[in-house]
N, C-alpha and C. Protein backbone atom coordinates (compact mmCIF):
# COMPACT_ATOMS: atom_id res chain seq x y z
N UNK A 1 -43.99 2.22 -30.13
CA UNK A 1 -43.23 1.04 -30.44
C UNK A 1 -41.76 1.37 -30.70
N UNK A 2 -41.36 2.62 -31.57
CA UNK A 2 -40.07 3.27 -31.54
C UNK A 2 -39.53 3.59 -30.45
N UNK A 3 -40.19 3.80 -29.10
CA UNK A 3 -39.61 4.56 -27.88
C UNK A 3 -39.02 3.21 -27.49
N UNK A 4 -39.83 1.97 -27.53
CA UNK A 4 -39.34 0.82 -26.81
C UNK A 4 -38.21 0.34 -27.36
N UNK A 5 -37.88 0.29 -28.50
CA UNK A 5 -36.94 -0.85 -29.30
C UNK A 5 -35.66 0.86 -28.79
N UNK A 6 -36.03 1.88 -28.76
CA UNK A 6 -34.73 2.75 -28.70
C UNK A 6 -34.19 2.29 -27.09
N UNK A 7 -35.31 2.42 -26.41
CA UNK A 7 -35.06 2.04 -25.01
C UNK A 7 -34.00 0.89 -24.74
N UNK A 8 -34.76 -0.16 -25.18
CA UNK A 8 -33.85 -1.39 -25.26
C UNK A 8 -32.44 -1.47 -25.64
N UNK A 9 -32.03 -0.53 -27.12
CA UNK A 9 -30.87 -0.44 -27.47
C UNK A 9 -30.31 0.48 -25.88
N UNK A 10 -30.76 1.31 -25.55
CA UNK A 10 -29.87 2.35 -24.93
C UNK A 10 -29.52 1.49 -23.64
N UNK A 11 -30.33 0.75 -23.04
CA UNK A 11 -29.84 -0.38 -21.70
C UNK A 11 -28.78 -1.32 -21.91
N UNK A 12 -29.13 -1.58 -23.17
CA UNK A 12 -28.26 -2.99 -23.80
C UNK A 12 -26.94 -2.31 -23.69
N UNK A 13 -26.89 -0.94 -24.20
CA UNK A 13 -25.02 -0.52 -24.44
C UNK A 13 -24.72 -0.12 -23.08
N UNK A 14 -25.41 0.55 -22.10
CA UNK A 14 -25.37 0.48 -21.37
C UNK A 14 -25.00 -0.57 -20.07
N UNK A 15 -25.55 -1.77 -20.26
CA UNK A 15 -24.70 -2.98 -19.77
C UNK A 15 -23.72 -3.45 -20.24
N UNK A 16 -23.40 -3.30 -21.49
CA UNK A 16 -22.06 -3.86 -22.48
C UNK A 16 -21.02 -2.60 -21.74
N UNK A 17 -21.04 -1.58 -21.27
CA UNK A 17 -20.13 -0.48 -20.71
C UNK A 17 -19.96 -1.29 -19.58
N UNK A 18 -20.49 -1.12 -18.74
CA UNK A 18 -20.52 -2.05 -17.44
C UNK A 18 -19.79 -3.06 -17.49
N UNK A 19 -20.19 -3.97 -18.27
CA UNK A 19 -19.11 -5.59 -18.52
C UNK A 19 -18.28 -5.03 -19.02
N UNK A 20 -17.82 -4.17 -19.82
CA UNK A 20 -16.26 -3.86 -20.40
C UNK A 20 -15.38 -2.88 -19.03
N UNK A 21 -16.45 -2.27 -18.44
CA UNK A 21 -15.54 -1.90 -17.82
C UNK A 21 -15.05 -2.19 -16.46
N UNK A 22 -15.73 -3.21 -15.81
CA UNK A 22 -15.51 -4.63 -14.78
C UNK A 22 -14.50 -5.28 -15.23
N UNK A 23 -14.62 -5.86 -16.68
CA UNK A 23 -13.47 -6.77 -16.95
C UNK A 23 -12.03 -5.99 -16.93
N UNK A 24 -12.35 -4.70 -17.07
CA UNK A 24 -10.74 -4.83 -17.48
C UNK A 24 -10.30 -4.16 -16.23
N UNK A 25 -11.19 -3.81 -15.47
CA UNK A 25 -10.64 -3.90 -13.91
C UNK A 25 -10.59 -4.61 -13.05
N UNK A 26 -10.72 -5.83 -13.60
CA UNK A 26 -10.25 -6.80 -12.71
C UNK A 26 -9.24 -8.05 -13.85
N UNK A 27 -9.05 -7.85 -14.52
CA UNK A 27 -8.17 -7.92 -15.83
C UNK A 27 -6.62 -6.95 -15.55
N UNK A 28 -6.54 -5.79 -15.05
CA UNK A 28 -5.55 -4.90 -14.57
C UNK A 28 -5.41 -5.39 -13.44
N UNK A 29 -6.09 -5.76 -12.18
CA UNK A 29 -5.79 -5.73 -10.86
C UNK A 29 -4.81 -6.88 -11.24
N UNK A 30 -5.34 -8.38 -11.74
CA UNK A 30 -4.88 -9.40 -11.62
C UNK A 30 -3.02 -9.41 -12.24
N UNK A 31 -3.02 -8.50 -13.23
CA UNK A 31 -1.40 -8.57 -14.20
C UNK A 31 -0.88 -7.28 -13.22
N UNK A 32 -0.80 -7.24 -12.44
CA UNK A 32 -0.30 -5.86 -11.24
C UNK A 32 1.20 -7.17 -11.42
N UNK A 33 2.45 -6.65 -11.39
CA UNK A 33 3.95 -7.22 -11.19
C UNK A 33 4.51 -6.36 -10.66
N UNK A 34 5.36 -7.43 -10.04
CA UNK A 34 6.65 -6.87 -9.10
C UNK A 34 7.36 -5.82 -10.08
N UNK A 35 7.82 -4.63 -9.60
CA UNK A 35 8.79 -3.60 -10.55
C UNK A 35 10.48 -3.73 -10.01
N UNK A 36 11.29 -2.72 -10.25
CA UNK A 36 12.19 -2.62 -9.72
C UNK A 36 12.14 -2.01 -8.66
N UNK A 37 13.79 -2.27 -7.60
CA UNK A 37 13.85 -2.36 -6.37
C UNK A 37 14.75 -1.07 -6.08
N UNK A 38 15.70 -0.68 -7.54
CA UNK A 38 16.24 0.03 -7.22
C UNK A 38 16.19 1.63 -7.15
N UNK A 39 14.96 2.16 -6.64
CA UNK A 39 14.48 3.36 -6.64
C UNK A 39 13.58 3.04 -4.94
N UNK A 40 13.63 4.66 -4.07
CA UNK A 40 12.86 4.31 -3.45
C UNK A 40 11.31 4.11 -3.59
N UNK A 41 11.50 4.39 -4.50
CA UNK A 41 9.55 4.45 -5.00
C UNK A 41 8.95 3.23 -5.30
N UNK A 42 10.28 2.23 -6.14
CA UNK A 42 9.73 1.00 -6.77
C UNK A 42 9.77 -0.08 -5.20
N UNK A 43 10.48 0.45 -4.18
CA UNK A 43 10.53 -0.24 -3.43
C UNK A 43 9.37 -0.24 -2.22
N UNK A 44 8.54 1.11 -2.17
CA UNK A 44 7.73 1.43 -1.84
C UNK A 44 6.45 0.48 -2.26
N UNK A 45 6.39 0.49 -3.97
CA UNK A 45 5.42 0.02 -4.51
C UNK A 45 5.19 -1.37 -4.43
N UNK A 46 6.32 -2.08 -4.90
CA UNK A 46 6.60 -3.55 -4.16
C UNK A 46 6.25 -4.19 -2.85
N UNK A 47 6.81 -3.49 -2.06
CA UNK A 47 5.85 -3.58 -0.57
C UNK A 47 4.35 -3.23 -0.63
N UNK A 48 3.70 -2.57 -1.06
CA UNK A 48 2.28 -2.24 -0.98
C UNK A 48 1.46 -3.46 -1.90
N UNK A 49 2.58 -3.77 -3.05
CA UNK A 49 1.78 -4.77 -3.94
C UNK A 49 1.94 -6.34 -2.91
N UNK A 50 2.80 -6.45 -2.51
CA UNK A 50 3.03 -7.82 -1.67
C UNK A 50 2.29 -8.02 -0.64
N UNK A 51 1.79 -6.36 -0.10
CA UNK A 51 0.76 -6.76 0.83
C UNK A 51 -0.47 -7.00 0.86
N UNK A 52 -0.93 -6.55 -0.51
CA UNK A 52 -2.27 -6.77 -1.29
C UNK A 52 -2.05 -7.82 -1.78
N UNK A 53 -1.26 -8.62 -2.05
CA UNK A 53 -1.47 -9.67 -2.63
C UNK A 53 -1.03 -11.39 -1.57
N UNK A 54 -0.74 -10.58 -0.13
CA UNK A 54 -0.49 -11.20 0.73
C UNK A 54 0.64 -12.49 1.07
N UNK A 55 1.90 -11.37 0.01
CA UNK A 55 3.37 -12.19 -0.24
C UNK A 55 3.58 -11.63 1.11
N UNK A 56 3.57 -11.61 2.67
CA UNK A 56 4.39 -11.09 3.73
C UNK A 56 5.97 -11.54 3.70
N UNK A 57 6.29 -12.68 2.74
CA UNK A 57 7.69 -12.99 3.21
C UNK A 57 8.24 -11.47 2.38
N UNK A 58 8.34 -11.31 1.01
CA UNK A 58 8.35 -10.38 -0.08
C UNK A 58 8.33 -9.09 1.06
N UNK A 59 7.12 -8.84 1.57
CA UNK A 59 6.69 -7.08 2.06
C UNK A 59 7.86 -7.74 3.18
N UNK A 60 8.05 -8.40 4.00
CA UNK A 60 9.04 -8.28 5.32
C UNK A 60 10.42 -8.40 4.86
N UNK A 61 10.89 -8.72 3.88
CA UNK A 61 12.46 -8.88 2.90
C UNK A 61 12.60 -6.93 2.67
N UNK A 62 11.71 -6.17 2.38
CA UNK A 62 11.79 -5.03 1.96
C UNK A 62 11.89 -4.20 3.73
N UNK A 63 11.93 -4.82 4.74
CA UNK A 63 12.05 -3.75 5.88
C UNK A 63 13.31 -3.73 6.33
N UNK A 64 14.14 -2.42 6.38
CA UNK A 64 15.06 -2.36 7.02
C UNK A 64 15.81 -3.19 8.24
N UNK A 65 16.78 -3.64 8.63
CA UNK A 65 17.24 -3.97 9.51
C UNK A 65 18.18 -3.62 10.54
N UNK A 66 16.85 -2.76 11.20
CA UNK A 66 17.38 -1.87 12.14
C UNK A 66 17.13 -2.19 13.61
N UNK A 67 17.24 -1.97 14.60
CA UNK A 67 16.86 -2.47 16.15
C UNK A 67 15.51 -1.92 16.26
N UNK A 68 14.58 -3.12 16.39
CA UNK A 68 13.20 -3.48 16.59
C UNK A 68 12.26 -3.47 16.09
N UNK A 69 13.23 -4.26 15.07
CA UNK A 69 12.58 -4.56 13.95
C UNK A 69 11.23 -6.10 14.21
N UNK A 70 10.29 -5.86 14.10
CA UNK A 70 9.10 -7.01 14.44
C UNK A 70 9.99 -8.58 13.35
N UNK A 71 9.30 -9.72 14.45
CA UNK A 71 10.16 -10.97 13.82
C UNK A 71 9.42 -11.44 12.64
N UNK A 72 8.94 -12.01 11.70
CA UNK A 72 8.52 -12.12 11.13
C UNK A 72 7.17 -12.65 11.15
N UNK A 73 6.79 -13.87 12.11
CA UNK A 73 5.77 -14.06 12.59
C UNK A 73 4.43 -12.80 13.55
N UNK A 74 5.23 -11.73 14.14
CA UNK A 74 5.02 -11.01 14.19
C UNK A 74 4.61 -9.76 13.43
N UNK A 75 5.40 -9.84 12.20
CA UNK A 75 4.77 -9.03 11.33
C UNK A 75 3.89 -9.83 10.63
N UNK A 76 4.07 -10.75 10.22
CA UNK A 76 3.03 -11.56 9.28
C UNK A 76 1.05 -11.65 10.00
N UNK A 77 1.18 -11.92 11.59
CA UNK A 77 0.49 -11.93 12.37
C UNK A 77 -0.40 -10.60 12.83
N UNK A 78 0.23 -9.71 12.66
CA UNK A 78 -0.30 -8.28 12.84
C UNK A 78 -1.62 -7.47 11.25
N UNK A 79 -0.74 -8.43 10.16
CA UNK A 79 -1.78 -8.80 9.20
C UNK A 79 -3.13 -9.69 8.72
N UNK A 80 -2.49 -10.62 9.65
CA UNK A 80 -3.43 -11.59 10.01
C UNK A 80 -4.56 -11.14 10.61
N UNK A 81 -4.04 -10.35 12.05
CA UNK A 81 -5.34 -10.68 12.69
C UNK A 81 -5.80 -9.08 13.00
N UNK A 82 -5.63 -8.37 11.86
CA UNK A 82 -6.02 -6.82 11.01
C UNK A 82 -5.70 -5.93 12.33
N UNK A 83 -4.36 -5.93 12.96
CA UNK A 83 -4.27 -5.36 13.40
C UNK A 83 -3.12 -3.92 12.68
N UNK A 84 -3.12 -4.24 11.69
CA UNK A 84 -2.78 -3.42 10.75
C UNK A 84 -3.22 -3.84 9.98
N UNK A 85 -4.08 -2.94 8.86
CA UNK A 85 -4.66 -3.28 7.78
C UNK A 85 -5.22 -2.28 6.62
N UNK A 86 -4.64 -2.69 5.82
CA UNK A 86 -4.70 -2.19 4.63
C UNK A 86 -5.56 -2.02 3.82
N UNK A 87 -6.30 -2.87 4.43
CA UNK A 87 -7.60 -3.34 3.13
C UNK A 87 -8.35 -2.13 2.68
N UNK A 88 -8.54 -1.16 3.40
CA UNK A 88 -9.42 -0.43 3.16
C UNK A 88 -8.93 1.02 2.58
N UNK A 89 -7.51 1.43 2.38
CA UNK A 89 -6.58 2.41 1.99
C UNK A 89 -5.99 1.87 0.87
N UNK A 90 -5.50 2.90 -0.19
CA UNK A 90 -4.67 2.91 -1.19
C UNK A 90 -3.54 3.72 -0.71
N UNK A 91 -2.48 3.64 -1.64
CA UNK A 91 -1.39 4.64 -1.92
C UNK A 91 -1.16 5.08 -2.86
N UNK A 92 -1.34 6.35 -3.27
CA UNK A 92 -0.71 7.14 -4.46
C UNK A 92 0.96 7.46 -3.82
N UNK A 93 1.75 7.26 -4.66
CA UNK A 93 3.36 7.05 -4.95
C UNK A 93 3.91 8.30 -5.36
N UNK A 94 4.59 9.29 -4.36
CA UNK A 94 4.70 10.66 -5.62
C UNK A 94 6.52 11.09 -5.15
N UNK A 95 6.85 11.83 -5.33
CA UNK A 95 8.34 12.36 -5.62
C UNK A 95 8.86 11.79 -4.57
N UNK A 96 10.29 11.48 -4.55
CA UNK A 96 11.22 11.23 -3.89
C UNK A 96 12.33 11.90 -3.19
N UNK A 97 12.68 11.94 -1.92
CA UNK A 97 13.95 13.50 -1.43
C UNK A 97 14.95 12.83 -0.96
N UNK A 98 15.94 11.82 -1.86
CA UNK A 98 17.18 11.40 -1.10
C UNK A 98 17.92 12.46 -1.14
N UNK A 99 18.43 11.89 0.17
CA UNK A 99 19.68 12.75 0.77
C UNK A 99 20.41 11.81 1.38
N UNK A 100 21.32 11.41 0.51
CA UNK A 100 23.11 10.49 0.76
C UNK A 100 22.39 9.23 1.25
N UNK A 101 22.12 8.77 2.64
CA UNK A 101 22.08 7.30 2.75
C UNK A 101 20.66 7.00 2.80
N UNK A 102 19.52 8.09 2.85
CA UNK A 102 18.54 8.39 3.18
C UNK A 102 17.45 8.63 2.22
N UNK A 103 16.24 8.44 2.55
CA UNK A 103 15.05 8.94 1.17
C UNK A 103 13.75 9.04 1.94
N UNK A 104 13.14 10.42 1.63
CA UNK A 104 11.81 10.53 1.84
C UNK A 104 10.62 10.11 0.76
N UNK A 105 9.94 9.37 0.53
CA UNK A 105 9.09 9.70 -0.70
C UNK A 105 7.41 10.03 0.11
N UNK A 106 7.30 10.91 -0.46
CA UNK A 106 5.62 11.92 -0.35
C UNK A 106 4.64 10.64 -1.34
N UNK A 107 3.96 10.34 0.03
CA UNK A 107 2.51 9.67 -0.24
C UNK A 107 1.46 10.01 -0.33
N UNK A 108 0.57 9.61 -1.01
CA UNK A 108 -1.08 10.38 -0.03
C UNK A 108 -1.64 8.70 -0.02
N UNK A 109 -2.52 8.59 1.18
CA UNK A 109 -3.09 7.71 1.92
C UNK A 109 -4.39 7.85 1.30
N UNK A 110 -4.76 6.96 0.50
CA UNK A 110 -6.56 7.37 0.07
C UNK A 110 -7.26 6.74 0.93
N UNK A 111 -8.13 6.91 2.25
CA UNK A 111 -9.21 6.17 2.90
C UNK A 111 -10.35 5.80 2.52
N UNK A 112 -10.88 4.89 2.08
CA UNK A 112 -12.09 4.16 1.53
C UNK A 112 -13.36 4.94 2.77
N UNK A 113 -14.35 5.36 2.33
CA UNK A 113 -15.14 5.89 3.41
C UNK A 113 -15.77 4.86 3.68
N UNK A 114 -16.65 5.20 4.97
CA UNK A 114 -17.28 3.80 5.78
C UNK A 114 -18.81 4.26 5.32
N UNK A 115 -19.11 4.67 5.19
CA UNK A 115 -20.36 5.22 4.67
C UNK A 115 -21.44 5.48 3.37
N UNK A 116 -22.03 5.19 2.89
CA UNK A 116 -22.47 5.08 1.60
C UNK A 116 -22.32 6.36 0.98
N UNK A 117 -23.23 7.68 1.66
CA UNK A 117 -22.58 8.96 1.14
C UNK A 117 -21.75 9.85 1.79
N UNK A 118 -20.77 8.66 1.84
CA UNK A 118 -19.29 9.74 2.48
C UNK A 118 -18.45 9.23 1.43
N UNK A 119 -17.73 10.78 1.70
CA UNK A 119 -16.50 10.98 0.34
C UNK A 119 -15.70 10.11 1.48
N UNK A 120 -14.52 9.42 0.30
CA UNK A 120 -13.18 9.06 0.60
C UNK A 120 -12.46 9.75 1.17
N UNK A 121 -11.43 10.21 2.00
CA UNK A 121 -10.55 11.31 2.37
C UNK A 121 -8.77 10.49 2.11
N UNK A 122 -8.01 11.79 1.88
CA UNK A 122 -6.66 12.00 1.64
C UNK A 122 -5.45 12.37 2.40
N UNK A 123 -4.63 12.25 2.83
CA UNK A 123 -3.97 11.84 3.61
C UNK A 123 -2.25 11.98 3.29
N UNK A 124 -1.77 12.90 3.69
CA UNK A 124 -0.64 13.29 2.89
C UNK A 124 0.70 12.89 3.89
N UNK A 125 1.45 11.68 3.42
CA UNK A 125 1.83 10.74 4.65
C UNK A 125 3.45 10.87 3.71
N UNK A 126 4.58 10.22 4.49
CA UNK A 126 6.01 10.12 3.82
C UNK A 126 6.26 9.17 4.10
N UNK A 127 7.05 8.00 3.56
CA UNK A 127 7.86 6.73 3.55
C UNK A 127 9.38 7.58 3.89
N UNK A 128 9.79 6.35 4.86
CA UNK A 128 11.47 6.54 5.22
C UNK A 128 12.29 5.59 4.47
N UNK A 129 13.16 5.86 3.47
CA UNK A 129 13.97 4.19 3.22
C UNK A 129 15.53 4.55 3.32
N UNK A 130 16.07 3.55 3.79
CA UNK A 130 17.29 4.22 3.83
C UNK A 130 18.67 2.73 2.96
N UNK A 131 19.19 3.24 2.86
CA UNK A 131 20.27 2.20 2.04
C UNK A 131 21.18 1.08 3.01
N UNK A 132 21.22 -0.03 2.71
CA UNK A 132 21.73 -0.85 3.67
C UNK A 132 23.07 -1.35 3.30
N UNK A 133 23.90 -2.03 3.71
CA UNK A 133 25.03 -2.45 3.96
C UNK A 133 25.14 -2.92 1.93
N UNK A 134 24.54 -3.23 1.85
CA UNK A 134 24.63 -3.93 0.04
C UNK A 134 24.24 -2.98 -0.70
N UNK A 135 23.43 -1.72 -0.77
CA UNK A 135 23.00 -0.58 -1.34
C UNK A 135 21.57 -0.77 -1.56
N UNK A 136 20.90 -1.73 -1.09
CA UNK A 136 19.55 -1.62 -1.51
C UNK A 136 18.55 -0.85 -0.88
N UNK A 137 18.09 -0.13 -1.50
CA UNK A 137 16.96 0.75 -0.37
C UNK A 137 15.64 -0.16 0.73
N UNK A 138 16.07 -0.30 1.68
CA UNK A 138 14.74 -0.71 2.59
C UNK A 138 14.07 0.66 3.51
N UNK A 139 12.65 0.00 3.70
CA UNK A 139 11.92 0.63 5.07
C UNK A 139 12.08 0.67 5.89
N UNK A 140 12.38 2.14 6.44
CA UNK A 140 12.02 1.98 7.55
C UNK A 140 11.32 3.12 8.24
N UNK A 141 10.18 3.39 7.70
CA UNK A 141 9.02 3.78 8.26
C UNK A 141 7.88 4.32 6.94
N UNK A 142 7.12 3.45 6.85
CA UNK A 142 5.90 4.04 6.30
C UNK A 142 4.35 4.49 7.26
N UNK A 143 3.30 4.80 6.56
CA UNK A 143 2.40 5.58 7.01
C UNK A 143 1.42 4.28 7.83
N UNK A 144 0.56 4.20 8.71
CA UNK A 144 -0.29 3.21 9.34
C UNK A 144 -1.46 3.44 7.69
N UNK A 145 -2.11 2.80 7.30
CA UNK A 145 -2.16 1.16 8.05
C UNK A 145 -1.16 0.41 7.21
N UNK A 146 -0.23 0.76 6.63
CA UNK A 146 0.83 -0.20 5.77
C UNK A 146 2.11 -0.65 7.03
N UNK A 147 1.73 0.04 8.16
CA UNK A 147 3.10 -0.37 9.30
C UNK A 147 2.72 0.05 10.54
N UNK A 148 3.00 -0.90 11.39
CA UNK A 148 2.38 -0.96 13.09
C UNK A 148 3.13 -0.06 13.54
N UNK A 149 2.22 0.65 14.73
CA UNK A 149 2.81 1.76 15.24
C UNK A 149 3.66 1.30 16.14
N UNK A 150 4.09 0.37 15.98
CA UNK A 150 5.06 -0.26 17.53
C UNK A 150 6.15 -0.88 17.02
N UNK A 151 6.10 -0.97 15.66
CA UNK A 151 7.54 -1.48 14.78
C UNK A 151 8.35 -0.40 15.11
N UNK A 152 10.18 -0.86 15.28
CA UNK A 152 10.99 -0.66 15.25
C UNK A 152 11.00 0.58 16.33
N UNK A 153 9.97 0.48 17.85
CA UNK A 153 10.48 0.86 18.83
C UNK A 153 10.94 0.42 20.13
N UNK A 154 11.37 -0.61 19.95
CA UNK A 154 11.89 -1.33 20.74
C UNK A 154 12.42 -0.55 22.05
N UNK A 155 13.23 0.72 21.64
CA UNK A 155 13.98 1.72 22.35
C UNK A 155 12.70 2.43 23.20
N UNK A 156 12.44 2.44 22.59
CA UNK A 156 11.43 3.65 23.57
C UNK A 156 10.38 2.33 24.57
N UNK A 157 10.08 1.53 24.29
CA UNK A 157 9.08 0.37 25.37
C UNK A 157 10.07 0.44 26.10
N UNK A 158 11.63 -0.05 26.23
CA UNK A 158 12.45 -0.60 27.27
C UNK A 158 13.00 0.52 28.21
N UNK A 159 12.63 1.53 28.03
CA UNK A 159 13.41 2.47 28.59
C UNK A 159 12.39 3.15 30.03
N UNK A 160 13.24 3.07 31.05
CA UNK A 160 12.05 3.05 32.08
C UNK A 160 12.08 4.34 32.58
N UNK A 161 11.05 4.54 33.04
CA UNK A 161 9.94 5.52 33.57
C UNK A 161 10.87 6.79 34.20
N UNK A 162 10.86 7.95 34.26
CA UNK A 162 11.47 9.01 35.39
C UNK A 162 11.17 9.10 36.40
């Protein structure tokens, strides 16, 4: 009769862990805010949060404006219809290497595995941002799936054959 009533306690805290620790992960996901813009990192992070949270005007305001560059419907659309997609990757955010108009920041790409017992894999990717006419740092090039492999080559499609 002691084994049972211990039993019971040990499930019971056992589900109370569970509900505490659901809530406050999805309690954290939900208070995720915009940071600052003026670092390349915060600008990095901003874009990744806008795209999880599916602000595209926000994530397309943060891309450089450089020649071939996707129009906005175009980028918005390429999300749409998962031809880039995020859903299934994170980004860890790590050091930054400006140099004068320029900035590298070192990513790693976490891939969600497709498989029940498959590990996740890592992915050690760089963001490009560079400073624009007003000083603000924009993109212009992060890792797939946060950016289509066909953004901002406009140059290289038009250029014909040898």
């Amino acid at each position: 009769m002691k084994t049972d009533r211990f039993l019971i306690i040990i499930v019971c805290a056992i589900g109370l862990l569970v509900i505490a620790a659901l809530s406050l992960f999805f309690i954290q996901k939900r208070n995720q805010e915009y940071g600052s813009q003026d670092t390349p990192q915060g600008v990095v992070r901003n874009y990744v949060l806008a795209l999880e949270t599916r602000d595209y005007e926000r994530a397309y305001s943060l891309l450089s404006e450089a020649k071939g560059k996707p129009d906005f419907d175009r980028f918005r659309q390429d999300f749409l219809t998962r031809r880039v997609d995020p859903s299934r990757a994170a980004i860890l955010i790590q050091k930054d290497w400006p140099s004068g108009e320029d900035s590298l920041v070192d990513l790693v790409v976490v891939y969600a595995s497709s498989g029940l017992f498959e590990d996740s894999y890592r992915q050690y990717e760089q963001a490009l941002l560079v400073h624009n006419a007003a000083g603000e740092w924009k993109l212009a090039q992060m890792p797939y799936p946060y950016w289509g492999y066909d953004w901002y080559q406009a140059d290289a499609q038009k250029k014909p054959s040898p």
